[in-house]
Protein backbone atom coordinates (compact mmCIF):
# COMPACT_ATOMS: atom_id res chain seq x y z
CA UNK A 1 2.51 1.23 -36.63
CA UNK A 2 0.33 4.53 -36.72
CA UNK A 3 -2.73 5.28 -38.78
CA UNK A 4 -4.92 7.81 -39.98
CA UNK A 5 -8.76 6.68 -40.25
CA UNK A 6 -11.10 9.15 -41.83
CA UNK A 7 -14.39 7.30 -42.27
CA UNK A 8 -17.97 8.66 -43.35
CA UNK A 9 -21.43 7.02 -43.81
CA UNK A 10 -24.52 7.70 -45.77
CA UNK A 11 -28.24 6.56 -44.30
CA UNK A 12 -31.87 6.59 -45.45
CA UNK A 13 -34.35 7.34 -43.13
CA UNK A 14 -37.29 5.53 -44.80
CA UNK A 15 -35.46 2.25 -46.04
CA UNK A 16 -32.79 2.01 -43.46
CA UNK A 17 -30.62 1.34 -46.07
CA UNK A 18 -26.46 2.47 -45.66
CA UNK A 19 -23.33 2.65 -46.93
CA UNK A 20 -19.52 3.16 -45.28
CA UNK A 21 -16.46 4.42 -46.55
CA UNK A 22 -13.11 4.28 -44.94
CA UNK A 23 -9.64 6.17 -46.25
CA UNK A 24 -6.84 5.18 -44.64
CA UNK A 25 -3.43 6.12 -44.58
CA UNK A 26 -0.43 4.03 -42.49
CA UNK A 27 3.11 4.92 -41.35
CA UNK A 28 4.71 3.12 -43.89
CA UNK A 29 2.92 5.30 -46.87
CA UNK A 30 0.29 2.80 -47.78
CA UNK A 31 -3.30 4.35 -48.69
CA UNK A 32 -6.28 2.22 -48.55
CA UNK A 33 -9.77 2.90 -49.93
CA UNK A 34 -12.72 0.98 -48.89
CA UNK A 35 -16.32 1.34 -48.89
CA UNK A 36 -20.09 -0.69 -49.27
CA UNK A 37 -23.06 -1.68 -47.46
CA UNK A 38 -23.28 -2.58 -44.07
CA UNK A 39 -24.46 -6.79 -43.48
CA UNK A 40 -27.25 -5.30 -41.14
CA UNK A 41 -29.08 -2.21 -41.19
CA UNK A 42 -28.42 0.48 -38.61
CA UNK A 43 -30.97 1.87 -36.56
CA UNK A 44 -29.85 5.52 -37.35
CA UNK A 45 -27.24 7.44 -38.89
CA UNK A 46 -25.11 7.75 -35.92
CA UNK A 47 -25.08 3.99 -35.46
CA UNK A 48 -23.70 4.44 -39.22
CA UNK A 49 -21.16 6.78 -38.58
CA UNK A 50 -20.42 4.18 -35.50
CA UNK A 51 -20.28 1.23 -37.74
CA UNK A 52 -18.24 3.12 -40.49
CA UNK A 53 -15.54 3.93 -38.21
CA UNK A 54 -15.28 0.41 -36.84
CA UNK A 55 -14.93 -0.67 -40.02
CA UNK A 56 -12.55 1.56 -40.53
CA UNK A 57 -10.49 0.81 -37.62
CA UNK A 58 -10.97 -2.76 -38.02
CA UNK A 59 -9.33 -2.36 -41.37
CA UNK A 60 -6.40 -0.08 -40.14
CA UNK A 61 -5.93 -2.92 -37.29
CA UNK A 62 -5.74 -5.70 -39.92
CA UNK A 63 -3.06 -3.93 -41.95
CA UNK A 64 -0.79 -3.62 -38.63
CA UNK A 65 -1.91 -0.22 -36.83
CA UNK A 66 -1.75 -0.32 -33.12
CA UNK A 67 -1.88 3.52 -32.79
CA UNK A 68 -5.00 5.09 -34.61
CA UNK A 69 -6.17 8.35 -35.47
CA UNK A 70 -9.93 8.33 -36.41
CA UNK A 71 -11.07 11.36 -37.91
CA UNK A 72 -15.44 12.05 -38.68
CA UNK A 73 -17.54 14.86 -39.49
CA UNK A 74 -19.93 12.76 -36.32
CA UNK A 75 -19.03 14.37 -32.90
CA UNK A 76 -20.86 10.92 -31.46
CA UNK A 77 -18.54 8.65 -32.97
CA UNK A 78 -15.95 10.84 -30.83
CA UNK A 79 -18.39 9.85 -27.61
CA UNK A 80 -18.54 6.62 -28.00
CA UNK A 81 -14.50 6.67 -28.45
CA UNK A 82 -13.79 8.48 -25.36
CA UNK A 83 -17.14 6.79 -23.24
CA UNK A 84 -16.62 2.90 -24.40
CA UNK A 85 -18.68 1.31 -22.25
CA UNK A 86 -21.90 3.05 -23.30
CA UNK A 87 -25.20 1.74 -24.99
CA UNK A 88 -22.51 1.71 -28.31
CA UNK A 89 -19.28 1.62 -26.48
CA UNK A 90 -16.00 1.21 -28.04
CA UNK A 91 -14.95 -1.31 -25.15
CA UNK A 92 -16.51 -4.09 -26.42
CA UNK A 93 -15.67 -4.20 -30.09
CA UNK A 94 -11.83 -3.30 -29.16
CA UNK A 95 -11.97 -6.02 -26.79
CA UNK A 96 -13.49 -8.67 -29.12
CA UNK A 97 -11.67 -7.61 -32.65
CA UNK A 98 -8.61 -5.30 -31.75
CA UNK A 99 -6.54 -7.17 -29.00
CA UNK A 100 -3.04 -5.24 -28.32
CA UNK A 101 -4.60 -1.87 -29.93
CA UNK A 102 -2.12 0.83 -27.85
CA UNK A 103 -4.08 4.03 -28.55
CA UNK A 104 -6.95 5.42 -30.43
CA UNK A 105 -7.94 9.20 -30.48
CA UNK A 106 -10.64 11.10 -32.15
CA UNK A 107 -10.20 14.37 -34.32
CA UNK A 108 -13.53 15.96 -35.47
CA UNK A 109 -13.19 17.01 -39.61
CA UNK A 110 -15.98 19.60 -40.77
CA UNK A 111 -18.21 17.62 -43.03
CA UNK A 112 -20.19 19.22 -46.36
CA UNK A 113 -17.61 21.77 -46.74
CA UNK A 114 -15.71 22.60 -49.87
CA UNK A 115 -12.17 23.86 -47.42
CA UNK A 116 -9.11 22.90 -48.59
CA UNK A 117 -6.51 20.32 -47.20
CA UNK A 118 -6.21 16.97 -47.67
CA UNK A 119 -8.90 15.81 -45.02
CA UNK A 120 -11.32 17.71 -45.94
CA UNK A 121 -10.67 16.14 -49.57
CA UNK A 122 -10.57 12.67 -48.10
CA UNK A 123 -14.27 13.19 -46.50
CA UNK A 124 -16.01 14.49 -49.24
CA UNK A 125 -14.68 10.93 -51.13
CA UNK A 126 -15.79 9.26 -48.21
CA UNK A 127 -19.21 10.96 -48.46
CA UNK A 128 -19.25 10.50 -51.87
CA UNK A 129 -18.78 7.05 -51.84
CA UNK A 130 -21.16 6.15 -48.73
CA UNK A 131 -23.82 7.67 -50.30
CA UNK A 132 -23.34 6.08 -53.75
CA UNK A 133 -23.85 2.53 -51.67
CA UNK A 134 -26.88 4.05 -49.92
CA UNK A 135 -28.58 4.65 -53.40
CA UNK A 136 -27.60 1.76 -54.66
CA UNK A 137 -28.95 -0.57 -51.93
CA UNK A 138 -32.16 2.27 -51.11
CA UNK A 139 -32.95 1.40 -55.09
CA UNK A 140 -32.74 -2.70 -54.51
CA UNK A 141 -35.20 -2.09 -51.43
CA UNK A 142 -37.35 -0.25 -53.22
CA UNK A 143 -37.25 -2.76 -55.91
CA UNK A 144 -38.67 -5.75 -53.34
């Protein structure tokens, strides 16, 4: 089975806090919607971006996808994708949590942009609802 993958992430730099969302869309006409928090902090947004789209792909791999399409408005989630082994490599979360994946390929989608089509709708939801976890869990830091 094929899937499409469009993921997004939303990070603070003073609180480290983030949030994911994942829309995905399978060969058999399914659609799911996911987002939240991550269970550890990243680093930096583009360890987000990383993260989101592993979770993302994770989630496309659970439903049955063995072909994947990712698509993010993060040109370094595309490097790590097409250079796995480096410091964030793909190779060792596909070899740990996606046995028998066939293919994955990247496809950059222009973030913060009010274009038409249907993935350009699809990340500004993602956005959306990355950064309304990163608010919510910024707000619970600052709280502590």
């Amino acid at each position: 089975m094929r899937a499409t993958v469009i993921t997004d992430a939303s990070f603070c730099n003073h609180t480290r806090a983030a949030g994911w969302a994942a829309w995905i869309a399978a060969d058999h006409h399914e659609r799911i919607q996911r987002s939240g928090v991550f269970q550890t902090s990243p680093p930096t947004s583009a360890v987000a971006e990383l993260w989101a789209a592993y979770n993302g792909i994770a989630i496309a791999y659970q439903k049955g996808a063995r072909r994947i399409l990712i698509q993010s408005d993060c040109v370094i989630v595309a490097t790590a994708l097409r250079k796995p082994n480096g410091k964030h490599g793909f190779a060792k979360f596909r070899d740990e949590y996606l046995p028998g994946l066939e293919n994955i390929e990247y496809r950059h989608v222009k973030g913060h942009t009010s274009l038409s089509g249907s993935r350009f709708y699809v990340n500004r939801w993602c956005d959306l609802n990355a950064k309304v976890h990163m608010k919510r869990q910024r707000a619970e830091l600052k709280g502590k």
